[in-house]
PDB file of N, CA and C in Angstrom:
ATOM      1  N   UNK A   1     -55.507  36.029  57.573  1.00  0.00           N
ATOM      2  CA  UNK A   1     -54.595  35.449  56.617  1.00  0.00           C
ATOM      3  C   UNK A   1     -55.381  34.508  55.712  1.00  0.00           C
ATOM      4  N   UNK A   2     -55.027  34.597  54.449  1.00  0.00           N
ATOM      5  CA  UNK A   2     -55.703  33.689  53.321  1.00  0.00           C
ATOM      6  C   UNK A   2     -55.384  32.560  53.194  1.00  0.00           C
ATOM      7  N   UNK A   3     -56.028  31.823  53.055  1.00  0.00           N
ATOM      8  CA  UNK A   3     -55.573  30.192  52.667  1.00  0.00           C
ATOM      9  C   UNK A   3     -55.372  30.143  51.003  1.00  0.00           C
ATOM     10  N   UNK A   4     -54.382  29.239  51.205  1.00  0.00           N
ATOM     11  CA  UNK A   4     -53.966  29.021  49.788  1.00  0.00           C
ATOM     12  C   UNK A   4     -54.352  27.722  49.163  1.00  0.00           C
ATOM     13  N   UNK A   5     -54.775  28.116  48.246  1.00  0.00           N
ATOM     14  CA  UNK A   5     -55.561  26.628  47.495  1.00  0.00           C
ATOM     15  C   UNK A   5     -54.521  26.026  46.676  1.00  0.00           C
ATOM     16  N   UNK A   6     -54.368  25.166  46.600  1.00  0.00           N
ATOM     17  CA  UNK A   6     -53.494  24.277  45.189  1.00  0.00           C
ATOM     18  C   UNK A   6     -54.548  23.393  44.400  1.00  0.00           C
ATOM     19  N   UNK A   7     -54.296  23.917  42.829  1.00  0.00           N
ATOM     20  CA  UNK A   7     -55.264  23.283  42.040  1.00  0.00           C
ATOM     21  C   UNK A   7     -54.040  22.576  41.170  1.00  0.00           C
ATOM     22  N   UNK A   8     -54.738  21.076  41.197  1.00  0.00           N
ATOM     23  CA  UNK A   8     -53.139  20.588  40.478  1.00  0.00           C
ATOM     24  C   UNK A   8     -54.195  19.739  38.906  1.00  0.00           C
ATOM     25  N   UNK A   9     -53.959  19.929  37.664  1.00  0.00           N
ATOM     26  CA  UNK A   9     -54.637  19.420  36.918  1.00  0.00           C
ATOM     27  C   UNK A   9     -53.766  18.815  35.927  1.00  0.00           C
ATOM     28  N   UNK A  10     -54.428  17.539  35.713  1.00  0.00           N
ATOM     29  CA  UNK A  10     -53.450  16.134  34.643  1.00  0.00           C
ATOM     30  C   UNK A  10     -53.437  16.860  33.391  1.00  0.00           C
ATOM     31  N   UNK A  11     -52.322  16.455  33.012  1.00  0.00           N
ATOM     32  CA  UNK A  11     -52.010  17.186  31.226  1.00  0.00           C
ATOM     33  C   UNK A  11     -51.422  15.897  30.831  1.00  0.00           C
ATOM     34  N   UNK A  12     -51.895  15.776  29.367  1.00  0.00           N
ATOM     35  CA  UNK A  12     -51.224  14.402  28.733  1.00  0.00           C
ATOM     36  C   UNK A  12     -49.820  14.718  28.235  1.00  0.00           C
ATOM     37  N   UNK A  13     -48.837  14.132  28.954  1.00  0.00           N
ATOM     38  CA  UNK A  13     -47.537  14.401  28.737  1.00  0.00           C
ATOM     39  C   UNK A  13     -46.925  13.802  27.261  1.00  0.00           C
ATOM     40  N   UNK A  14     -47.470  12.669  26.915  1.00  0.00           N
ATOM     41  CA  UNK A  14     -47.390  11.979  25.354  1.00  0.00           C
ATOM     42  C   UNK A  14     -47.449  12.456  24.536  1.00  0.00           C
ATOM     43  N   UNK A  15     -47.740  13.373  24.156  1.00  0.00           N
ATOM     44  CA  UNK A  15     -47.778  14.554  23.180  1.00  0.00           C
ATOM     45  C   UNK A  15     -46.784  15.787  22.890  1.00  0.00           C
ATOM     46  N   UNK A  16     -46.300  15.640  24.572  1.00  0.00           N
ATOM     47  CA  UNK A  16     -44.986  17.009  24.950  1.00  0.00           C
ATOM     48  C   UNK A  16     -43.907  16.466  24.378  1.00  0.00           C
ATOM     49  N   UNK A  17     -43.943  15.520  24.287  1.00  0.00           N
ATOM     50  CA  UNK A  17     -41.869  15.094  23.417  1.00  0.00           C
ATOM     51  C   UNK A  17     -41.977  15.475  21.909  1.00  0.00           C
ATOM     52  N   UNK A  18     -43.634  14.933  20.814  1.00  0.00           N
ATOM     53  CA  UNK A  18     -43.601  15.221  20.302  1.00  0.00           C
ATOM     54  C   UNK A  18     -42.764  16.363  19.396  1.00  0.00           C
ATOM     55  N   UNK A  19     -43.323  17.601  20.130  1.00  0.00           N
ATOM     56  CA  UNK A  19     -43.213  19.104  19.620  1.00  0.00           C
ATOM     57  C   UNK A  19     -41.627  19.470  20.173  1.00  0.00           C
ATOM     58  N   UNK A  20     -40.896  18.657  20.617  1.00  0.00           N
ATOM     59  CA  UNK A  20     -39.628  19.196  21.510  1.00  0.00           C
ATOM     60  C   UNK A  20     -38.470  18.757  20.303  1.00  0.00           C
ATOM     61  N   UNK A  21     -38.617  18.132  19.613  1.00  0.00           N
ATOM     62  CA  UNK A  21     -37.426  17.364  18.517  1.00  0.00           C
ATOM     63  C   UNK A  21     -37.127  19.090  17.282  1.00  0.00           C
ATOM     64  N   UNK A  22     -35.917  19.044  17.300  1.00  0.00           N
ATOM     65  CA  UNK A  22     -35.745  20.427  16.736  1.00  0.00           C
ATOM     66  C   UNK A  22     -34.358  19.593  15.464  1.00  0.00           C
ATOM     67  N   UNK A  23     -34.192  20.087  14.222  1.00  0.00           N
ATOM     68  CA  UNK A  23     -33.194  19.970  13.676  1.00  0.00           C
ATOM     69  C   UNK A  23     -31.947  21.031  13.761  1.00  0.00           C
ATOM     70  N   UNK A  24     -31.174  20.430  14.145  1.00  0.00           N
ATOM     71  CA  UNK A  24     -29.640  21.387  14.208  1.00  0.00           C
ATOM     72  C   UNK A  24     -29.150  21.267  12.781  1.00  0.00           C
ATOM     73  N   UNK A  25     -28.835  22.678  12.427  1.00  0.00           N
ATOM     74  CA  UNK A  25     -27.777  22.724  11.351  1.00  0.00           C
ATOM     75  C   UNK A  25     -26.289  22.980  11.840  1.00  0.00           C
ATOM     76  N   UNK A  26     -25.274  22.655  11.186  1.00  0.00           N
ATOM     77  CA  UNK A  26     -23.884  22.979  11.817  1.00  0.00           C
ATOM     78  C   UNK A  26     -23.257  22.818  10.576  1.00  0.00           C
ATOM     79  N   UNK A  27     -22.155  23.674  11.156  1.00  0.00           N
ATOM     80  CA  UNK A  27     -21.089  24.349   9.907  1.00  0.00           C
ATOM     81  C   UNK A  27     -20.703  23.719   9.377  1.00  0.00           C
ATOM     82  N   UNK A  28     -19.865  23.909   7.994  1.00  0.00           N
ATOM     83  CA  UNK A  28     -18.799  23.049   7.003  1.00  0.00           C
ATOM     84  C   UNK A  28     -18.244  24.361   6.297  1.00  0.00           C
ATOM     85  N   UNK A  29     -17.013  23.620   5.904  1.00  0.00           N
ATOM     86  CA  UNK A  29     -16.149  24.873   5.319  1.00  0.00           C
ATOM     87  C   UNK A  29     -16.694  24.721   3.766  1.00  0.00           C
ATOM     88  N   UNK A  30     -17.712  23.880   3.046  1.00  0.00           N
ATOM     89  CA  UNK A  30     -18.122  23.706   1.790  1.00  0.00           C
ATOM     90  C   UNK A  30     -19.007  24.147   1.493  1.00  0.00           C
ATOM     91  N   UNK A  31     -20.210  24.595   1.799  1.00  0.00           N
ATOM     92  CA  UNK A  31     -21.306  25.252   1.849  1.00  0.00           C
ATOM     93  C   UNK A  31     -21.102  26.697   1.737  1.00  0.00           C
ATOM     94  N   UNK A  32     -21.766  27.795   0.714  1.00  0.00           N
ATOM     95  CA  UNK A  32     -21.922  28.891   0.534  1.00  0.00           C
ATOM     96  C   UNK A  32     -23.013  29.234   1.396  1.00  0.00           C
ATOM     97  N   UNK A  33     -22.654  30.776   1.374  1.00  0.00           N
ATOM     98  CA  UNK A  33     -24.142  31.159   2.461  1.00  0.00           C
ATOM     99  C   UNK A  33     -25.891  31.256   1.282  1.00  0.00           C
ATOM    100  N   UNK A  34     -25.307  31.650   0.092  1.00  0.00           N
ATOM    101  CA  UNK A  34     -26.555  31.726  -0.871  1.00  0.00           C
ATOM    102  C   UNK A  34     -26.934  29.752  -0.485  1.00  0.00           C
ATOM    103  N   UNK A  35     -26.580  28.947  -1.098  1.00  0.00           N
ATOM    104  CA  UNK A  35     -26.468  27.251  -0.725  1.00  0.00           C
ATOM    105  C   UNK A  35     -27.564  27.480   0.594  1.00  0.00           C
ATOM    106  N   UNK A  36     -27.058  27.891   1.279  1.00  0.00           N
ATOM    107  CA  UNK A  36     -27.777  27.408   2.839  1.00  0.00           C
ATOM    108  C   UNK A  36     -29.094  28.247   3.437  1.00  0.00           C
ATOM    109  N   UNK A  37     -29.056  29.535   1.998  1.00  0.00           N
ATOM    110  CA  UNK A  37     -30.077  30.172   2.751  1.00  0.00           C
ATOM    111  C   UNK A  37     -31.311  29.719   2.003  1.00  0.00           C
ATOM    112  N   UNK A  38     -30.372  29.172   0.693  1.00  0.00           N
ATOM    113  CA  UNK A  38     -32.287  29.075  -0.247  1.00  0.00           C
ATOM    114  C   UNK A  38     -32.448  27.332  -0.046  1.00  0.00           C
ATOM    115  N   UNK A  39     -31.904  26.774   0.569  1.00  0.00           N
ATOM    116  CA  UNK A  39     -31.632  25.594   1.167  1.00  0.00           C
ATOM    117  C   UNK A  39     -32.796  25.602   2.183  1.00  0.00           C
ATOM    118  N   UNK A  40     -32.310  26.215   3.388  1.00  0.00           N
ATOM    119  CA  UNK A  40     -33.321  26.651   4.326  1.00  0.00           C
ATOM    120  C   UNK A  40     -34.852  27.050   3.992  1.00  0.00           C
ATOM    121  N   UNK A  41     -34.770  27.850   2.873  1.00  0.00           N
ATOM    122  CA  UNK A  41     -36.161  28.482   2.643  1.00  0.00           C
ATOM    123  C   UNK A  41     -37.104  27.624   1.806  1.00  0.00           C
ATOM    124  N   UNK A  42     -36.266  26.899   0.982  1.00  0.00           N
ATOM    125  CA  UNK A  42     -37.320  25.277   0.554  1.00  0.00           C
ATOM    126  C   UNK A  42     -37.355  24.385   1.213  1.00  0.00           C
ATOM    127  N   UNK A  43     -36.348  24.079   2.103  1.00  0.00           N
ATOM    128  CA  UNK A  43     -36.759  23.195   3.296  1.00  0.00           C
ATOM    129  C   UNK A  43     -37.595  23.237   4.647  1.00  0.00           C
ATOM    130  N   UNK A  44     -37.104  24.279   4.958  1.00  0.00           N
ATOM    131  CA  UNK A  44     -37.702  24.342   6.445  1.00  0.00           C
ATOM    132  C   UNK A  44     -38.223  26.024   6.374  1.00  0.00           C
ATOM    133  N   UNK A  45     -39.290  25.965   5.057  1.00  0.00           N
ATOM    134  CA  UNK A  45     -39.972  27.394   5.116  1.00  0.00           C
ATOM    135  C   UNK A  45     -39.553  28.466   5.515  1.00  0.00           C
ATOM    136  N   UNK A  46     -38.509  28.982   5.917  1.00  0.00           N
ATOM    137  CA  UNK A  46     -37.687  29.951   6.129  1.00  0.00           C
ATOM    138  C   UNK A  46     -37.966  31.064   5.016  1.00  0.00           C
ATOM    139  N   UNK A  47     -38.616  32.371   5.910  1.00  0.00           N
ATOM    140  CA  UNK A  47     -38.158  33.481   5.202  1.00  0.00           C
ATOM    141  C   UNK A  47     -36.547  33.479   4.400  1.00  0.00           C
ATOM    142  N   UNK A  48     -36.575  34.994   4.250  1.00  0.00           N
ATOM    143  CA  UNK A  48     -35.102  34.515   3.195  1.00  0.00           C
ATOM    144  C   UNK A  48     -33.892  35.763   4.550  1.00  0.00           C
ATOM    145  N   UNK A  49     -34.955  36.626   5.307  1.00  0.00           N
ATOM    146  CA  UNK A  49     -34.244  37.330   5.906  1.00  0.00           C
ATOM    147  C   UNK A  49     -34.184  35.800   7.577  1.00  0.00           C
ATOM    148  N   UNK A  50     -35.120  35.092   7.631  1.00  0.00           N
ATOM    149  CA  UNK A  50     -34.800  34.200   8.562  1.00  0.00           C
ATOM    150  C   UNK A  50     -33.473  32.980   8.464  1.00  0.00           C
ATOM    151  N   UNK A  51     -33.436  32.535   7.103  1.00  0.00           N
ATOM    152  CA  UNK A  51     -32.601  31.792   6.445  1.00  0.00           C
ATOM    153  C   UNK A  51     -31.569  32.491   6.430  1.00  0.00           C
ATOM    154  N   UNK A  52     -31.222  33.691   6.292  1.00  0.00           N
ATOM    155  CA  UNK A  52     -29.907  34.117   6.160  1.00  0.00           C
ATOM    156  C   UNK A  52     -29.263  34.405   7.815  1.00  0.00           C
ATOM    157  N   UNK A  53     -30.482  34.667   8.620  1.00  0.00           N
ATOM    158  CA  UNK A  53     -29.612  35.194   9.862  1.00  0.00           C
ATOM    159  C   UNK A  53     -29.406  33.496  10.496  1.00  0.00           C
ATOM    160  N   UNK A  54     -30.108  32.529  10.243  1.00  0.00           N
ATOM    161  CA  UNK A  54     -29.441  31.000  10.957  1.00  0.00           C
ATOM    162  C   UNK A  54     -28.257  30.580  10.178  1.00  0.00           C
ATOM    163  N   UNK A  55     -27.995  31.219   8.818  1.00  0.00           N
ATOM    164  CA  UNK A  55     -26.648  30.972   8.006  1.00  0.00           C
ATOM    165  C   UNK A  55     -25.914  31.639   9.267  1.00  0.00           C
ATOM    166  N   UNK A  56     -25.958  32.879   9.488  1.00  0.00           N
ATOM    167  CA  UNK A  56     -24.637  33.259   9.949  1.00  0.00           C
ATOM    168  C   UNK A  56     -24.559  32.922  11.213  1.00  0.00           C
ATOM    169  N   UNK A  57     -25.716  32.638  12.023  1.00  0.00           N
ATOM    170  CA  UNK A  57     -25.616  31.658  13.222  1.00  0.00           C
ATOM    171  C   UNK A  57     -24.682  30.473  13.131  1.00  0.00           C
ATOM    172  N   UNK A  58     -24.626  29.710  12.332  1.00  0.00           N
ATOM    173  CA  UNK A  58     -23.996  28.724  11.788  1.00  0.00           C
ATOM    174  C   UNK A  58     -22.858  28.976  11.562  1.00  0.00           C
ATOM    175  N   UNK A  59     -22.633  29.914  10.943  1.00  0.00           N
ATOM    176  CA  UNK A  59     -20.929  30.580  10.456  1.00  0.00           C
ATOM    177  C   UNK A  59     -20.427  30.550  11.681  1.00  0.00           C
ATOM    178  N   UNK A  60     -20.566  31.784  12.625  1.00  0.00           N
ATOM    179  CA  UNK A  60     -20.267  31.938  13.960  1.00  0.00           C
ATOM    180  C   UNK A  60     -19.849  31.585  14.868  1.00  0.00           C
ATOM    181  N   UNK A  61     -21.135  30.465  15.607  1.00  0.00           N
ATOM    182  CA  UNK A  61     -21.599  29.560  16.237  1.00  0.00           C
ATOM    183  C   UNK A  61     -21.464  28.548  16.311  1.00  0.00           C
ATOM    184  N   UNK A  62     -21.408  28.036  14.916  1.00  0.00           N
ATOM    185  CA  UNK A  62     -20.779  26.623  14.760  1.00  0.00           C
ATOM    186  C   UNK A  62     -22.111  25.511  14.541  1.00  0.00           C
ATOM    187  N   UNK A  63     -23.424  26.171  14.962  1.00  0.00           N
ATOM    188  CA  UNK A  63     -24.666  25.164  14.819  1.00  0.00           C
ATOM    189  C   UNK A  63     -25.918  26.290  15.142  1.00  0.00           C
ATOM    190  N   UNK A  64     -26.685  25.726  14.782  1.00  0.00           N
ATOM    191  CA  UNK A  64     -28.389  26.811  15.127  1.00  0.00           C
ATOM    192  C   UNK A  64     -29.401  25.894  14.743  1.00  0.00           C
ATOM    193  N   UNK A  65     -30.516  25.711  15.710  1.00  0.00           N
ATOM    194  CA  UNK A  65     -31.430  25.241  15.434  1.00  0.00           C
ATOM    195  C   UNK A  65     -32.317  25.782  14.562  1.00  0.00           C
ATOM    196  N   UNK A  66     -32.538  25.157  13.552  1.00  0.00           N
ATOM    197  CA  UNK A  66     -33.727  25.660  12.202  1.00  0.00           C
ATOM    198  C   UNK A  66     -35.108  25.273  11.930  1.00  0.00           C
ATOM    199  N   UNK A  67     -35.234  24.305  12.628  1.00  0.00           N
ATOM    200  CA  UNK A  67     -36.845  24.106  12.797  1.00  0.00           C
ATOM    201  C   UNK A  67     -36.864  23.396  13.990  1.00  0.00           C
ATOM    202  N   UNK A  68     -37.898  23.407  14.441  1.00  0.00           N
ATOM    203  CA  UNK A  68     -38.922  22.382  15.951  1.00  0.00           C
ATOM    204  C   UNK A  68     -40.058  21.687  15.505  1.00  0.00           C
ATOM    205  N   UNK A  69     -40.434  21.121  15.713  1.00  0.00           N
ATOM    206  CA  UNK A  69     -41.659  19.950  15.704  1.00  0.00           C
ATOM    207  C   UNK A  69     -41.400  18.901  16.027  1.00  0.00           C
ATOM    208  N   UNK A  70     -42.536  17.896  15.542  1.00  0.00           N
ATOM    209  CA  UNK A  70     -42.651  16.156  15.943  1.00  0.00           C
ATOM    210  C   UNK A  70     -41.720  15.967  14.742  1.00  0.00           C
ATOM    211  N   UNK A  71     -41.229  14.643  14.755  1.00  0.00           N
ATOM    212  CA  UNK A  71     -40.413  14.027  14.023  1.00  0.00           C
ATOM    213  C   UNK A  71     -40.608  13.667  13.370  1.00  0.00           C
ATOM    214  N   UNK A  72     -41.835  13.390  13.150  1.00  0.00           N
ATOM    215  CA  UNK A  72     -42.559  12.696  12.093  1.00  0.00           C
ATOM    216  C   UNK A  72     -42.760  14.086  10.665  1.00  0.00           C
ATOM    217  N   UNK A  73     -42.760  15.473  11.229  1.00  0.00           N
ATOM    218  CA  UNK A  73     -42.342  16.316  10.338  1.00  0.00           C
ATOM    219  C   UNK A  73     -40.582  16.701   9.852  1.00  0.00           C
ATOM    220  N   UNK A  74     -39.947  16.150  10.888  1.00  0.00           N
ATOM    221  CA  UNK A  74     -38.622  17.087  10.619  1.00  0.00           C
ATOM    222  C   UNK A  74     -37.773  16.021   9.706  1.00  0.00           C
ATOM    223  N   UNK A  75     -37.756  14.604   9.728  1.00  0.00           N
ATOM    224  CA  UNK A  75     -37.525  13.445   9.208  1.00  0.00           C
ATOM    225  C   UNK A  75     -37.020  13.695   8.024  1.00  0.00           C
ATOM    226  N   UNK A  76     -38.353  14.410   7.088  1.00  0.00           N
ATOM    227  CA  UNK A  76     -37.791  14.389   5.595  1.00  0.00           C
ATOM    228  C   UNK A  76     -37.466  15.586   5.317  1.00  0.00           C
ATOM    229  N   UNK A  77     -37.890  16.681   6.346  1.00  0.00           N
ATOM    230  CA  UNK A  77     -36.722  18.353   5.967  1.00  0.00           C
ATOM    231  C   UNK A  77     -35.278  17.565   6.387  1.00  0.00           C
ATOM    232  N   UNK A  78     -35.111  16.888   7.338  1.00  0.00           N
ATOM    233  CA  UNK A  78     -33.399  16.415   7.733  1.00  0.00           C
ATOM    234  C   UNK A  78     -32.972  15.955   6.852  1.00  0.00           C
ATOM    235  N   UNK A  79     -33.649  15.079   5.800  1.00  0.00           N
ATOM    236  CA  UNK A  79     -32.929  14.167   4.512  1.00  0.00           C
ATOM    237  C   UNK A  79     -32.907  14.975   3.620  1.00  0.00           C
ATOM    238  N   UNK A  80     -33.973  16.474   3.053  1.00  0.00           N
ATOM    239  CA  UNK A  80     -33.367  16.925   2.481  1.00  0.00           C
ATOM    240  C   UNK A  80     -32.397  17.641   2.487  1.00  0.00           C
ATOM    241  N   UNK A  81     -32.132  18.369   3.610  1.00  0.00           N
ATOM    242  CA  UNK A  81     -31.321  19.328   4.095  1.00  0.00           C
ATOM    243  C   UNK A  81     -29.398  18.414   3.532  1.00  0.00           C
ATOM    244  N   UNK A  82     -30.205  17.054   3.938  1.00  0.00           N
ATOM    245  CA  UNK A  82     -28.448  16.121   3.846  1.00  0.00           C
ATOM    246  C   UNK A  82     -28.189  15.483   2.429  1.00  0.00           C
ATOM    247  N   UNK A  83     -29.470  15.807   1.823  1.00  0.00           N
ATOM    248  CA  UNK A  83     -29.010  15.615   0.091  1.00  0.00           C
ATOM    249  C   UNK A  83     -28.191  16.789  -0.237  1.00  0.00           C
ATOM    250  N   UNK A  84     -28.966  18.079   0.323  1.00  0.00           N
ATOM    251  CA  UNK A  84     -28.290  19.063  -0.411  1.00  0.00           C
ATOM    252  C   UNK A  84     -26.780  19.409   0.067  1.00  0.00           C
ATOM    253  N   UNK A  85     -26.178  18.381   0.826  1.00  0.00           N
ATOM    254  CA  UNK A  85     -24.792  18.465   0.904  1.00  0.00           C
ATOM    255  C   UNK A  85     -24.817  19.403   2.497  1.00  0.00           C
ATOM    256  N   UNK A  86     -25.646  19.549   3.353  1.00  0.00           N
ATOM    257  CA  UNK A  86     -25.593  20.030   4.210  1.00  0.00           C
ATOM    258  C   UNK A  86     -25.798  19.308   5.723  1.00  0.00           C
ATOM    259  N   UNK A  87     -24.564  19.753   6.621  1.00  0.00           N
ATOM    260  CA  UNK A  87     -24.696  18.782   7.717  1.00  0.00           C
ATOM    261  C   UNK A  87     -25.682  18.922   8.937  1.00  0.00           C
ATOM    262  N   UNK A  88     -26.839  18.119   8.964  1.00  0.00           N
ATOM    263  CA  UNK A  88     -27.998  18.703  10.091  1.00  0.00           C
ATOM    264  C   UNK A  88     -27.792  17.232  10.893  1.00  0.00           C
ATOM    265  N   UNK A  89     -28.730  17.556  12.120  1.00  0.00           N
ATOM    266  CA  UNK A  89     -29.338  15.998  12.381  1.00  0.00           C
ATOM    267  C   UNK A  89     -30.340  16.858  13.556  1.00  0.00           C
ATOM    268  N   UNK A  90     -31.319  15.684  13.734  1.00  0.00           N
ATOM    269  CA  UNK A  90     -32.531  15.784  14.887  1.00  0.00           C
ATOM    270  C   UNK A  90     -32.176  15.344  15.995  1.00  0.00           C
ATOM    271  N   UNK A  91     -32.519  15.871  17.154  1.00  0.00           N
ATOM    272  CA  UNK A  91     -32.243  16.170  18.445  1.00  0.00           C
ATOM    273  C   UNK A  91     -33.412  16.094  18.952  1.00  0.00           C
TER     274      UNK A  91
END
Protein backbone atom coordinates (compact mmCIF):
# COMPACT_ATOMS: atom_id res chain seq x y z
CA UNK A 1 0.00 0.00 0.00
CA UNK A 2 1.22 3.58 -0.94
CA UNK A 3 1.69 6.29 1.31
CA UNK A 4 0.16 9.37 0.67
CA UNK A 5 2.03 12.54 0.75
CA UNK A 6 0.30 15.95 1.44
CA UNK A 7 2.04 18.89 -0.11
CA UNK A 8 0.35 21.94 1.33
CA UNK A 9 1.83 25.33 -0.30
CA UNK A 10 1.13 29.24 0.96
CA UNK A 11 -0.67 31.33 -1.73
CA UNK A 12 -1.08 35.07 -1.05
CA UNK A 13 -4.70 35.33 -0.39
CA UNK A 14 -4.59 39.48 -0.66
CA UNK A 15 -4.81 39.52 -4.04
CA UNK A 16 -7.90 36.80 -4.28
CA UNK A 17 -10.70 39.42 -3.24
CA UNK A 18 -9.21 41.62 -5.61
CA UNK A 19 -10.34 39.74 -8.91
CA UNK A 20 -13.76 38.47 -7.14
CA UNK A 21 -15.76 42.10 -7.25
CA UNK A 22 -18.08 41.67 -10.38
CA UNK A 23 -20.68 44.51 -11.51
CA UNK A 24 -24.40 43.46 -11.60
CA UNK A 25 -26.64 44.97 -14.08
CA UNK A 26 -30.48 44.73 -13.28
CA UNK A 27 -33.58 45.54 -15.02
CA UNK A 28 -35.76 48.77 -15.45
CA UNK A 29 -38.80 49.12 -17.42
CA UNK A 30 -36.85 52.45 -19.11
CA UNK A 31 -34.01 51.20 -20.81
CA UNK A 32 -34.15 49.89 -24.50
CA UNK A 33 -32.28 46.81 -25.40
CA UNK A 34 -30.21 48.87 -28.36
CA UNK A 35 -29.47 51.57 -24.87
CA UNK A 36 -28.00 48.62 -22.98
CA UNK A 37 -26.26 46.79 -25.54
CA UNK A 38 -24.06 49.64 -26.99
CA UNK A 39 -23.98 50.78 -23.35
CA UNK A 40 -22.33 47.55 -22.47
CA UNK A 41 -19.98 47.50 -25.42
CA UNK A 42 -18.38 51.05 -24.52
CA UNK A 43 -18.39 50.27 -21.12
CA UNK A 44 -17.49 47.04 -20.17
CA UNK A 45 -15.90 45.99 -23.72
CA UNK A 46 -18.55 43.77 -24.61
CA UNK A 47 -18.79 42.23 -27.94
CA UNK A 48 -22.10 43.35 -29.44
CA UNK A 49 -23.30 39.55 -29.71
CA UNK A 50 -22.02 39.42 -25.77
CA UNK A 51 -23.86 42.73 -24.89
CA UNK A 52 -26.95 41.68 -26.34
CA UNK A 53 -27.22 38.15 -24.77
CA UNK A 54 -26.55 39.95 -20.88
CA UNK A 55 -29.46 42.46 -22.22
CA UNK A 56 -31.74 39.66 -22.36
CA UNK A 57 -30.29 38.06 -19.27
CA UNK A 58 -31.43 41.13 -17.66
CA UNK A 59 -34.86 41.21 -19.35
CA UNK A 60 -35.55 37.69 -18.05
CA UNK A 61 -33.67 37.33 -15.06
CA UNK A 62 -34.02 40.38 -13.62
CA UNK A 63 -29.94 40.97 -13.18
CA UNK A 64 -26.57 39.43 -14.90
CA UNK A 65 -23.28 39.97 -14.07
CA UNK A 66 -21.29 42.04 -16.83
CA UNK A 67 -17.91 42.33 -15.84
CA UNK A 68 -15.37 40.83 -12.92
CA UNK A 69 -12.25 42.35 -11.73
CA UNK A 70 -10.57 44.48 -8.89
CA UNK A 71 -12.48 47.47 -8.09
CA UNK A 72 -10.25 49.64 -8.69
CA UNK A 73 -11.23 48.74 -12.49
CA UNK A 74 -15.00 48.31 -12.23
CA UNK A 75 -15.49 51.77 -10.17
CA UNK A 76 -15.62 53.95 -13.20
CA UNK A 77 -17.37 51.25 -15.77
CA UNK A 78 -20.18 51.34 -12.60
CA UNK A 79 -20.41 55.28 -12.84
CA UNK A 80 -20.61 55.09 -16.29
CA UNK A 81 -22.96 52.47 -16.72
CA UNK A 82 -25.21 54.88 -13.94
CA UNK A 83 -24.78 58.07 -16.02
CA UNK A 84 -26.15 56.34 -18.81
CA UNK A 85 -29.40 55.95 -16.90
CA UNK A 86 -28.71 52.35 -16.15
CA UNK A 87 -29.15 50.48 -12.84
CA UNK A 88 -25.76 48.46 -11.87
CA UNK A 89 -23.81 48.29 -8.63
CA UNK A 90 -20.49 46.25 -7.46
CA UNK A 91 -20.63 43.28 -5.46
Amino acid sequence: MAAKEEVKEAIDVSNLNDNFNEIVLFNDDVNTFDHVIETLVATCNHSYEQAEQCSILVHYKGKCSVKTGPYSDLKPRCSKLLEAGLSAEII
